[in-house]
Protein backbone atom coordinates (compact mmCIF):
# COMPACT_ATOMS: atom_id res chain seq x y z
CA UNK A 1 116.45 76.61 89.76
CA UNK A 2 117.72 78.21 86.59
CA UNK A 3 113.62 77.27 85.08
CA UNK A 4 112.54 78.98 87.89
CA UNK A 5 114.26 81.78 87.23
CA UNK A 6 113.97 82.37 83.79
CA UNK A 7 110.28 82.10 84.25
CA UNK A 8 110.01 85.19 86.84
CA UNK A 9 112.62 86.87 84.65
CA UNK A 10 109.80 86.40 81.29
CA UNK A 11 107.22 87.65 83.59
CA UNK A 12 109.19 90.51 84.89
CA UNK A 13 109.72 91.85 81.53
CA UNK A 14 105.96 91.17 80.28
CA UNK A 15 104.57 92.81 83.41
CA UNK A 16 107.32 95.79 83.83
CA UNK A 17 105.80 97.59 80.09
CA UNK A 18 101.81 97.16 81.56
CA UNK A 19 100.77 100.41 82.76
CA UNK A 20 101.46 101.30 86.44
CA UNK A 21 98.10 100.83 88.84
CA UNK A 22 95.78 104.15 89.19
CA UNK A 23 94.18 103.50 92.42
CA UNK A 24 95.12 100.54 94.78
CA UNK A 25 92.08 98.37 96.64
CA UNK A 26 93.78 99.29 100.21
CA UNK A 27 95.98 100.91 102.30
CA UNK A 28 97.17 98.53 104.84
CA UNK A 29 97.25 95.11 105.72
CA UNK A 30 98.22 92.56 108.09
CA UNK A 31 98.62 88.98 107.76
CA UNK A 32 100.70 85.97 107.63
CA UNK A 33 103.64 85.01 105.65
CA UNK A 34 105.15 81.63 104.60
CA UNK A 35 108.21 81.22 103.17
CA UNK A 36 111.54 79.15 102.39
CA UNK A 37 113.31 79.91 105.57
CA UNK A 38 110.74 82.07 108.08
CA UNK A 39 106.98 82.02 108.56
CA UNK A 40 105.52 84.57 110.45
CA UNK A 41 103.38 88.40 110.93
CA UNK A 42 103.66 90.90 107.47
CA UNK A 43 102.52 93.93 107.66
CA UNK A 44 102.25 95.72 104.04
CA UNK A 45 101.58 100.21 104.29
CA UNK A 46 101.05 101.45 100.91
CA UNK A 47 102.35 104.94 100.79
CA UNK A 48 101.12 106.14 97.32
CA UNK A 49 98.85 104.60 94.79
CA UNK A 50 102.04 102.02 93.87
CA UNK A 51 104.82 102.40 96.33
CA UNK A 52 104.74 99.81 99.58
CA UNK A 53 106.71 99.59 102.71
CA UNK A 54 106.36 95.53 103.79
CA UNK A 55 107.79 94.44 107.17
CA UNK A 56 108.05 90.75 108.11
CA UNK A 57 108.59 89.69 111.90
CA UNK A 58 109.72 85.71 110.86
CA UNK A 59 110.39 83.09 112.90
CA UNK A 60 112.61 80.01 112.10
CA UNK A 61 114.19 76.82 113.76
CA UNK A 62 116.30 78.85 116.73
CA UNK A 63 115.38 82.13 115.84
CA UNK A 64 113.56 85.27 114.29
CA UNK A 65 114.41 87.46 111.25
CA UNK A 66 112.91 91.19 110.79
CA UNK A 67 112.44 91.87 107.25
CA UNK A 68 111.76 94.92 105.56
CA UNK A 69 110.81 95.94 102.00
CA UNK A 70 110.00 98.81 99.33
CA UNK A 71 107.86 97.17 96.92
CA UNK A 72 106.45 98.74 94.03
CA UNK A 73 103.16 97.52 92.64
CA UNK A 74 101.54 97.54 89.14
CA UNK A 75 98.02 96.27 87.88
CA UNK A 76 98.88 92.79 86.05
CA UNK A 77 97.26 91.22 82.76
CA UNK A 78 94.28 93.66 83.24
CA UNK A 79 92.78 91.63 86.10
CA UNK A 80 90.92 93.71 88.40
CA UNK A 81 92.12 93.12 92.03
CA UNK A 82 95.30 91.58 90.63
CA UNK A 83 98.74 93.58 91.22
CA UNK A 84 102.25 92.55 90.07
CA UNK A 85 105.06 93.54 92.67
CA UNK A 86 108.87 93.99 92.97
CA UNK A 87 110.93 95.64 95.35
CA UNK A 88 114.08 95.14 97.39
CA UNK A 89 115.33 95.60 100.96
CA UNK A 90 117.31 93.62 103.94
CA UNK A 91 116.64 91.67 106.67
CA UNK A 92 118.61 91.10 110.24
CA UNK A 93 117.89 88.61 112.77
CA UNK A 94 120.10 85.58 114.33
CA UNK A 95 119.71 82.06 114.63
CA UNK A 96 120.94 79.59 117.90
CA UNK A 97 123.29 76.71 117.75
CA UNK A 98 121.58 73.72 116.52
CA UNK A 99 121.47 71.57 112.30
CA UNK A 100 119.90 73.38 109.61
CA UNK A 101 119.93 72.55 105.98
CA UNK A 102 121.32 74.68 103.27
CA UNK A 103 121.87 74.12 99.23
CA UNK A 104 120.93 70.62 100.25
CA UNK A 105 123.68 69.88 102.86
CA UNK A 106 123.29 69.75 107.11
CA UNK A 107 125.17 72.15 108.35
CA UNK A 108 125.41 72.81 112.04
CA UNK A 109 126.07 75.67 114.53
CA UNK A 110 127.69 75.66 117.36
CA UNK A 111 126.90 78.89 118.55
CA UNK A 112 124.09 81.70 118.14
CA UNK A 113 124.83 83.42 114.59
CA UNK A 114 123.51 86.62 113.37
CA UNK A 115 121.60 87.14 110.43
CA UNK A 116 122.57 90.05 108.16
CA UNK A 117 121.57 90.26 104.36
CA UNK A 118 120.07 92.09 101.70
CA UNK A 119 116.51 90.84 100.07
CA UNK A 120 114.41 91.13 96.78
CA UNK A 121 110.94 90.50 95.94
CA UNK A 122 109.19 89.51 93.12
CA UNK A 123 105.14 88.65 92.97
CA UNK A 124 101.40 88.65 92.12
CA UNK A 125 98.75 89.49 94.97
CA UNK A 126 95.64 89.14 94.23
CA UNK A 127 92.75 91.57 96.03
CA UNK A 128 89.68 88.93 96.49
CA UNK A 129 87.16 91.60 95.27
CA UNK A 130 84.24 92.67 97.88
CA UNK A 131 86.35 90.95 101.13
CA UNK A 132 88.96 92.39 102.49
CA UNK A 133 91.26 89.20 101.94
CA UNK A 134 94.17 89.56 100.33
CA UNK A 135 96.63 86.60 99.19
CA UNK A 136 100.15 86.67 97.57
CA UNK A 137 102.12 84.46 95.70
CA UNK A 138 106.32 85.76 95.34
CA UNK A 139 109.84 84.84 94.92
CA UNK A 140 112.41 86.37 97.44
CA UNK A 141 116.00 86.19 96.55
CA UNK A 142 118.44 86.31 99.57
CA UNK A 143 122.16 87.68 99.65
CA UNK A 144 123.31 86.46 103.17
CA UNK A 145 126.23 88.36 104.54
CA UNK A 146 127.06 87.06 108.18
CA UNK A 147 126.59 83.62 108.01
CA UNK A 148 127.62 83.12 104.21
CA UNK A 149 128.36 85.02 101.98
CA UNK A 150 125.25 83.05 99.97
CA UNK A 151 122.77 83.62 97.42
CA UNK A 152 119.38 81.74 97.61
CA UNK A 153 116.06 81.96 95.52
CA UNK A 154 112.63 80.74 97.90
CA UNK A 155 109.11 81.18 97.38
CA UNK A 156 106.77 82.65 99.07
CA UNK A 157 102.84 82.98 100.17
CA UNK A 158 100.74 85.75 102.09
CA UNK A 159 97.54 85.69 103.24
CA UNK A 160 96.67 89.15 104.70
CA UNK A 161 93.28 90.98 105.96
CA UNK A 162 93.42 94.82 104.41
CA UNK A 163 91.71 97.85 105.27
């Protein structure tokens, strides 16, 4: 975990001094979203040339999570079509009663719990150039405030159509 983090830390830093994007290869787009905890719909809105609203409808084992985001994007290692991304935002949702794993151990519910947290992101997404596909590799750390408090670090992977 602490690899893992120092690595998106380096590449934070390296990619945070390149020069912010001058024109972005869409406006919106609308996909699917895998990640640690939920998989589900994303839908991405860029609102200027950089700036991104992201909202994430995700569904898990005994429930669904609504996650939104303010991402801002910048053209990485001078790859056309290729953006690095970070941004922050929260998430709410609930879960059932039922066993889930956390930090490695079974925990279980008895009851429905509610979801309430605050979110990161950090990424590349990559603009396949002349197709309107559009595919996303990121880490999203997780403060959870109902059911924890926790901290948790899980990847993530989009595949969304733009136009």
């Amino acid at each position: 975990m602490k690899k893992l983090f120092l690595i998106a830390l380096t590449a934070c830093t390296f990619l945070l001094i390149s020069n912010r994007s001058q024109a972005q290869d869409y406006k919106t787009a609308v996909g699917l979203k895998f990640g640690g905890y939920e998989n589900g719909l994303s839908v991405k809105y860029f609102v200027d040339e950089g700036t991104a609203l992201e909202g994430i409808l995700g569904l898990r084992s005994h429930g669904a999570v609504l996650t939104g985001l303010y991402e801002l994007h910048q053209s990485a290692f001078n790859t056309a079509g290729l953006k690095f991304y970070y941004g922050f935002g929260a998430h709410l949702g609930s879960i059932g009663k039922g066993a889930y794993k956390a930090f490695g151990k079974d925990q279980y519910y008895d009851s429905t719990h509610i979801l309430i947290g605050a979110d990161g992101v950090l990424g590349l997404e990559y603009k396949i150039q002349e197709s309107p596909i559009a595919i996303s590799l990121d880490l999203n750390p997780r403060l959870e405030l109902a059911t924890g408090p926790f901290f948790d670090l899980a990847p993530g992977l989009g595949v969304k159509y733009t136009f």
